[in-house]
Protein backbone atom coordinates (compact mmCIF):
# COMPACT_ATOMS: atom_id res chain seq x y z
CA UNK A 1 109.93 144.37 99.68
CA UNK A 2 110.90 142.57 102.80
CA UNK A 3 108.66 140.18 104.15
CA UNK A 4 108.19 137.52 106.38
CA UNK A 5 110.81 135.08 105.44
CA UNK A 6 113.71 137.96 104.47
CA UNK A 7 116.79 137.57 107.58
CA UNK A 8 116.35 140.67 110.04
CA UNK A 9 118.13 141.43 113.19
CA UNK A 10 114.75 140.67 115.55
CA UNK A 11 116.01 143.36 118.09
CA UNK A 12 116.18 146.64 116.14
CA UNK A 13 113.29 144.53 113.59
CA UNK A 14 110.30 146.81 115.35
CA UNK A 15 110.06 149.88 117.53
CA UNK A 16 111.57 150.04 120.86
CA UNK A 17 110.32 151.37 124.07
CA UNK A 18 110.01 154.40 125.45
CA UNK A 19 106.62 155.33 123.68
CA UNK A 20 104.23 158.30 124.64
CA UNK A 21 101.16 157.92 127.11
CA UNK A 22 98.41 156.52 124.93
CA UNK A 23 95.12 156.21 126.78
CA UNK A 24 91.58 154.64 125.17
CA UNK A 25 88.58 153.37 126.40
CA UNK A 26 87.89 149.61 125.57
CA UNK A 27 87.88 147.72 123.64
CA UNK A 28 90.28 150.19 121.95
CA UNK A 29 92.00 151.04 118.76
CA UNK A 30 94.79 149.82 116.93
CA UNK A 31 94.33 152.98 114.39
CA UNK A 32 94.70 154.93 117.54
CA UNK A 33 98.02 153.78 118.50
CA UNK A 34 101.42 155.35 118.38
CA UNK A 35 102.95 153.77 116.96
CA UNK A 36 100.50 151.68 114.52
CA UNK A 37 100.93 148.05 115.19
CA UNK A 38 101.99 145.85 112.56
CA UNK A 39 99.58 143.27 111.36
CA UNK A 40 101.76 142.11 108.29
CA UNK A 41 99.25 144.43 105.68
CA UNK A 42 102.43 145.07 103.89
CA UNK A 43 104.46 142.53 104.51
CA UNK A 44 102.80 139.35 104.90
CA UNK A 45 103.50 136.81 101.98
CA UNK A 46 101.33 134.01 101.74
CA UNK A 47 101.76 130.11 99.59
CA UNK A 48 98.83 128.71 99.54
CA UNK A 49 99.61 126.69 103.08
CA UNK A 50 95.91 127.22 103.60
CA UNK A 51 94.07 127.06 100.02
CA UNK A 52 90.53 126.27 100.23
CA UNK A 53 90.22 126.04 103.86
CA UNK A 54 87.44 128.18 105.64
CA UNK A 55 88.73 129.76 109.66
CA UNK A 56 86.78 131.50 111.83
CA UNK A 57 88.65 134.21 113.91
CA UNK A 58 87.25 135.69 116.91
CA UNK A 59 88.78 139.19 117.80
CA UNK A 60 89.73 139.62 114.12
CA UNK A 61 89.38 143.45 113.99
CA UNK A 62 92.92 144.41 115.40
CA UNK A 63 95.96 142.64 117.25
CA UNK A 64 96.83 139.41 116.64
CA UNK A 65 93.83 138.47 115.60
CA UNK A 66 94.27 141.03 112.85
CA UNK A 67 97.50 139.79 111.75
CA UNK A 68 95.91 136.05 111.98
CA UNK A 69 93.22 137.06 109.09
CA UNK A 70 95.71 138.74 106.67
CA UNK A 71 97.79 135.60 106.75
CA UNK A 72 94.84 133.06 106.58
CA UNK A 73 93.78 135.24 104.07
CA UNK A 74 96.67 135.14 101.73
CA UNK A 75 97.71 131.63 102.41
CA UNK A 76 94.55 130.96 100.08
CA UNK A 77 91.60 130.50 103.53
CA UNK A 78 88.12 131.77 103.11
CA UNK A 79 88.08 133.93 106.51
CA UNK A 80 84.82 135.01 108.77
CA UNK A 81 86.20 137.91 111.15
CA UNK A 82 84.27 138.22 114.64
CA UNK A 83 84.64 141.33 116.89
CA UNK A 84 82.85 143.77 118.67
CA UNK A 85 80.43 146.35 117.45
CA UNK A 86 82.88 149.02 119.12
CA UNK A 87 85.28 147.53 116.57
CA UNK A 88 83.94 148.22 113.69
CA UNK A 89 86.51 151.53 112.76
CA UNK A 90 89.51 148.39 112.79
CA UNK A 91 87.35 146.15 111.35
CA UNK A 92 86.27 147.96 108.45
CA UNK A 93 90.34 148.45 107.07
CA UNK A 94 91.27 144.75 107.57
CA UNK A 95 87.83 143.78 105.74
CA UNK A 96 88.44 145.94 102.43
CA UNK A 97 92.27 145.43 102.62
CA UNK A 98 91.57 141.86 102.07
CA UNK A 99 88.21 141.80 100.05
CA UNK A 100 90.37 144.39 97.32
CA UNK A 101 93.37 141.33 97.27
CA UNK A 102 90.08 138.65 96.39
CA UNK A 103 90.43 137.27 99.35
CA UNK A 104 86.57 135.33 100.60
CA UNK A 105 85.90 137.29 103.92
CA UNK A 106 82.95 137.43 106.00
CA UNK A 107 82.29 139.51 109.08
CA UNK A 108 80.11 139.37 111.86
CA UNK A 109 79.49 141.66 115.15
CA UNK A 110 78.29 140.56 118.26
CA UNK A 111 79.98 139.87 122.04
CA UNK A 112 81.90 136.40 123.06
CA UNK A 113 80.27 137.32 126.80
CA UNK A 114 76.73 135.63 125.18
CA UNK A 115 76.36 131.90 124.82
CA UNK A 116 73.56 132.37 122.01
CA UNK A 117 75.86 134.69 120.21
CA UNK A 118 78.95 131.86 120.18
CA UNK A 119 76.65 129.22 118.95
CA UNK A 120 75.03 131.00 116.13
CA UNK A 121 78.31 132.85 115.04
CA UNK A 122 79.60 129.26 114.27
CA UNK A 123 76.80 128.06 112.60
CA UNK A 124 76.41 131.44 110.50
CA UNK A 125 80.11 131.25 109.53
CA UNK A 126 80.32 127.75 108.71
CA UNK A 127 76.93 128.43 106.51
CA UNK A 128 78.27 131.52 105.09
CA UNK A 129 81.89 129.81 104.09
CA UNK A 130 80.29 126.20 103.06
CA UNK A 131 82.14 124.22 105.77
CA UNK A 132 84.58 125.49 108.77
CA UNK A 133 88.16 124.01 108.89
CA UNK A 134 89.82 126.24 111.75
CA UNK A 135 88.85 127.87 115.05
CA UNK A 136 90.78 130.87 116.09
CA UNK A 137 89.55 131.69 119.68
CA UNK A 138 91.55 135.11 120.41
CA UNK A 139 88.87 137.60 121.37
CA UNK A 140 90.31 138.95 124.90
CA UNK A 141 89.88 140.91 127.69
CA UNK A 142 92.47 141.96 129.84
CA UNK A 143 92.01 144.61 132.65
CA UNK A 144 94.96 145.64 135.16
CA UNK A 145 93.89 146.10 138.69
CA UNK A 146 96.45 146.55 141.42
CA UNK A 147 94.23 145.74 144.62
CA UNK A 148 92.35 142.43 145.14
CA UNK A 149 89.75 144.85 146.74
CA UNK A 150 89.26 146.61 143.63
CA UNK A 151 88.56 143.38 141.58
CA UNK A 152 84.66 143.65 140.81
CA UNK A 153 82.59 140.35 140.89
CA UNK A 154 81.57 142.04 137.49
CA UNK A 155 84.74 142.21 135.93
CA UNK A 156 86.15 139.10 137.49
CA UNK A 157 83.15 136.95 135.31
CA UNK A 158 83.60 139.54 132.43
CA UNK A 159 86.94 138.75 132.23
CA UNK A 160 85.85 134.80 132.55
CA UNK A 161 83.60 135.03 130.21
CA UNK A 162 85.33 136.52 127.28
CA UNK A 163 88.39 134.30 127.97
CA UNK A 164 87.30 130.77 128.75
CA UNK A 165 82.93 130.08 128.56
CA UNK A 166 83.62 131.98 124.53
CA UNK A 167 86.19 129.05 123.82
CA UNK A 168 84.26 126.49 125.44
CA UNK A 169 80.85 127.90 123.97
CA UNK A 170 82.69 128.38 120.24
CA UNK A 171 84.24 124.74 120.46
CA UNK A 172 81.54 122.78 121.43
CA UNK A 173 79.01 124.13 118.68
CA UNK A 174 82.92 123.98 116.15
CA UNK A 175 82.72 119.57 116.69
CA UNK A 176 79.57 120.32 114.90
CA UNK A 177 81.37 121.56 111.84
CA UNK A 178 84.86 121.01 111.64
CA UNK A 179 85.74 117.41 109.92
CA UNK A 180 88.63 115.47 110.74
CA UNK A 181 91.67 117.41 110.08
CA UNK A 182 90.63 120.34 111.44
CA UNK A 183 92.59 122.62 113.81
CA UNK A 184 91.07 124.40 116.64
CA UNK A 185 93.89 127.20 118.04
CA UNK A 186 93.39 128.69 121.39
CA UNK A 187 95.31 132.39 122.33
CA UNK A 188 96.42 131.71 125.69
CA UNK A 189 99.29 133.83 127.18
CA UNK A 190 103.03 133.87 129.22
CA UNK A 191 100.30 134.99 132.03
CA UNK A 192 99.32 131.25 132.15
CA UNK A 193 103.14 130.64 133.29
CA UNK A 194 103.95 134.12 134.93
CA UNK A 195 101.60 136.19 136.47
CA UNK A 196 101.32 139.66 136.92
CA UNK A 197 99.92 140.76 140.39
CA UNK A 198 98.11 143.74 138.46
CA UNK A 199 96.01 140.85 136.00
CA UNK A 200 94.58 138.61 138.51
CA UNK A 201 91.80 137.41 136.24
CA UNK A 202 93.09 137.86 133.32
CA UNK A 203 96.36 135.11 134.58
CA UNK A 204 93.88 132.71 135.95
CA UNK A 205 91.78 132.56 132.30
CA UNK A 206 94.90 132.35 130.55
CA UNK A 207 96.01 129.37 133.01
CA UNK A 208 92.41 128.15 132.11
CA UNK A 209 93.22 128.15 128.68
CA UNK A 210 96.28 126.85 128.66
CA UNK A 211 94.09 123.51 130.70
CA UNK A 212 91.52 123.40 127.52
CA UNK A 213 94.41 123.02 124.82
CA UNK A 214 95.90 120.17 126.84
CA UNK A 215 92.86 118.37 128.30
CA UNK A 216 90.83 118.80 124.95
CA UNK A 217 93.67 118.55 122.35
CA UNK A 218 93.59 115.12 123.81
CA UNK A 219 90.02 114.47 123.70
CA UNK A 220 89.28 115.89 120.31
CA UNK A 221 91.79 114.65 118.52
CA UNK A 222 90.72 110.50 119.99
CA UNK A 223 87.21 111.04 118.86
CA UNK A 224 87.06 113.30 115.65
CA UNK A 225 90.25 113.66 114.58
CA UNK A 226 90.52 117.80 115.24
CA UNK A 227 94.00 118.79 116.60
CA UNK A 228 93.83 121.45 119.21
CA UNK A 229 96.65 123.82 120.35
CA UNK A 230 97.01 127.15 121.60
CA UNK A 231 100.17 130.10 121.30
CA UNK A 232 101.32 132.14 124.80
CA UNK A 233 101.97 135.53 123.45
CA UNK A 234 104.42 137.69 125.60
CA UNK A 235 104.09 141.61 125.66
CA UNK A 236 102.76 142.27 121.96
CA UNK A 237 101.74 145.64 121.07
CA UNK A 238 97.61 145.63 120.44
CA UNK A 239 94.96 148.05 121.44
CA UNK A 240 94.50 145.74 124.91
CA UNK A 241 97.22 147.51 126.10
CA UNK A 242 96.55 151.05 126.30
CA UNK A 243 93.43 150.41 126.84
CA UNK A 244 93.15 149.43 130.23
CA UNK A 245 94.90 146.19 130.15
CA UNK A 246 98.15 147.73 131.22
CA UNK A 247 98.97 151.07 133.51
CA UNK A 248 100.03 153.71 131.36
CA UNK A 249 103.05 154.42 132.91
CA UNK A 250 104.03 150.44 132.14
CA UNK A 251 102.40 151.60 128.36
CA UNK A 252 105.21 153.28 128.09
CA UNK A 253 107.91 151.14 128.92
CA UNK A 254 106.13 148.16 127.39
CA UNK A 255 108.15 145.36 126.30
CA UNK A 256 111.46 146.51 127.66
CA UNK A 257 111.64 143.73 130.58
CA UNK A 258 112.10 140.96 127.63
CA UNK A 259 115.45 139.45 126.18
CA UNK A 260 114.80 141.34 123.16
CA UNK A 261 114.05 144.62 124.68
CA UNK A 262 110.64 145.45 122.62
CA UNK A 263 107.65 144.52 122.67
CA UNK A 264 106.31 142.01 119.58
CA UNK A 265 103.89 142.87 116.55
CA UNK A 266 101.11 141.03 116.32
CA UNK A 267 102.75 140.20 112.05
CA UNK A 268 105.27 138.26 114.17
CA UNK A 269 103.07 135.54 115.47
CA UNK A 270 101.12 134.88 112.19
CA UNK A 271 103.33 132.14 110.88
CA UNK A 272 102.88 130.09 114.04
CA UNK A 273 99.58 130.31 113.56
CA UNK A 274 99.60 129.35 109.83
CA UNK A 275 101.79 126.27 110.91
CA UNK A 276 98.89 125.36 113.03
CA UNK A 277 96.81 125.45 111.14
CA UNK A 278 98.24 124.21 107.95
CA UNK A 279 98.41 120.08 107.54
CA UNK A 280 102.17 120.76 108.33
CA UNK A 281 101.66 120.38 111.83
CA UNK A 282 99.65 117.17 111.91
CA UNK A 283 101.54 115.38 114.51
CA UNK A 284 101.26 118.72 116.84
CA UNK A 285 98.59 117.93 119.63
CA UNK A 286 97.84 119.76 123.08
CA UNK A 287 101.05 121.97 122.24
CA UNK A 288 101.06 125.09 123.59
CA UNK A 289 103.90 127.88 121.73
CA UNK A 290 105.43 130.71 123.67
CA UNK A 291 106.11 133.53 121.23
CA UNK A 292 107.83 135.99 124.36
CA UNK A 293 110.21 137.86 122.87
CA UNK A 294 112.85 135.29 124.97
CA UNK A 295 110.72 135.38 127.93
CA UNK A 296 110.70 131.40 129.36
CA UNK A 297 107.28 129.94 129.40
CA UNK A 298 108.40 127.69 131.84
């Protein structure tokens, strides 16, 4: 079976755009999509780059978030998956796919938006695990809005919220936890570099972001000895997409602007991740990766 490390031609690797119109409310499903992303379920081979390490992964129930937990997973991590109680349908396959391979997982519901809800979901998960070696901060939200005018106060600090206070809230209570040697690894986005005129909000978090892996990779990594970095996905195909975060019309043709000509599977960006996380990467501070399909980050 082919897997992560088996030579593929990247451009024909996945499928290629056009796809159908594919509307959902949010947060949205990735067992709804057409077709199915590809969180590495099958394909995914892990060698114990992360045995006997505990992660916590926020938006764990689908995308790349999804794909994160599989590899953790099989790279020999105990795992806690966060995500919405809307999320729960995802949540529930990724959960028994890995419980019936033996993996340790742990799951808990709740929403990044609350401050209470970020500082207990650390201290529950490192409880639960015995100890917390890695912070994923992934959960999302990404909303497109052409107008300025039509940009709610609401969704402008819902949008903030999610995207930068749940990484700073997470973080802070994680220096609690994490020992020296941990890895903290922020989602940030090609939005941080490029921005879309439709995602507003959504660019200036991901900017935001892409300011807390630099300023506190630095910081953190002076005073406890945790390595922070973060990974700027291009167009990858998650249930943020059809579900409000792009135009349906730009659903369709999603991915095709890129070098490669598709968009990527959230499978694709696990190994970056792993390396992250993994004491491979223990001179990598304050990096940011761009993982864009050929899209320049800069």
């Amino acid at each position: 079976m082919a897997n992560q490390y088996s030579m593929k031609d990247p451009r024909t690797l996945y499928p290629q755009p056009d796809f159908e119109k594919q509307p959902q409310s949010a947060p949205g499903l990735a067992r709804d999509m057409d077709p199915k992303p590809d969180h590495g379920e099958t394909s995914y081979e892990g060698k114990g780059r992360l045995e006997g390490r505990k992660a916590l992964v926020t938006g764990a129930d689908s995308g790349i978030g999804r794909a994160v937990a599989i590899a953790y997973a099989r790279e020999g991590a105990s795992v806690a998956l966060a995500y919405l109680d809307e999320e729960n349908e995802d949540a529930r396959e990724v959960v028994e796919l890995l419980k019936g391979e033996g993996a340790d997982v742990y799951n808990f519901t709740g929403d990044v938006k609350n401050e209470a809800y970020c500082t207990n979901l650390v201290k529950q998960a490192a409880e639960a695990m015995g100890g917390l070696d890695i912070i994923v901060s992934n959960a999302g939200k990404q909303t497109s809005i052409d107008s300025l005018a039509d940009l709610t106060t609401d969704n402008f600090d819902a949008t903030f919220k999610t995207n930068v206070y749940a990484p700073f809230w997470i973080i802070k209570e994680g220096i609690n936890h994490l020992p020296a040697g941990a890895s903290v690894i922020i989602t940030s986005s090609v939005q941080a570099y490029n921005p879309s005129p439709s995602l507003i909000d959504y660019a200036a978090t991901k900017a935001a972001e892409r300011a807390l892996v630099q300023g506190l990779g630095q910081q953190l990594i002076a005073s406890h000895g945790i390595r922070v970095n973060g990974v700027a996905p291009g167009p990858i195909w998650t249930p943020l997409q059809p579900s409000g975060g792009q135009p349906q019309e730009k659903v369709q043709e999603f991915g095709k602007e890129t070098p490669m000509g598709r968009p990527g599977q959230p499978a694709e960006l696990a190994p970056v991740y792993v390396f992250l996380a993994s004491a491979e990467s223990s001179y990598v501070v304050s990096q940011i990766y761009g993982i864009t399909g050929g899209s320049p980050t800069a």
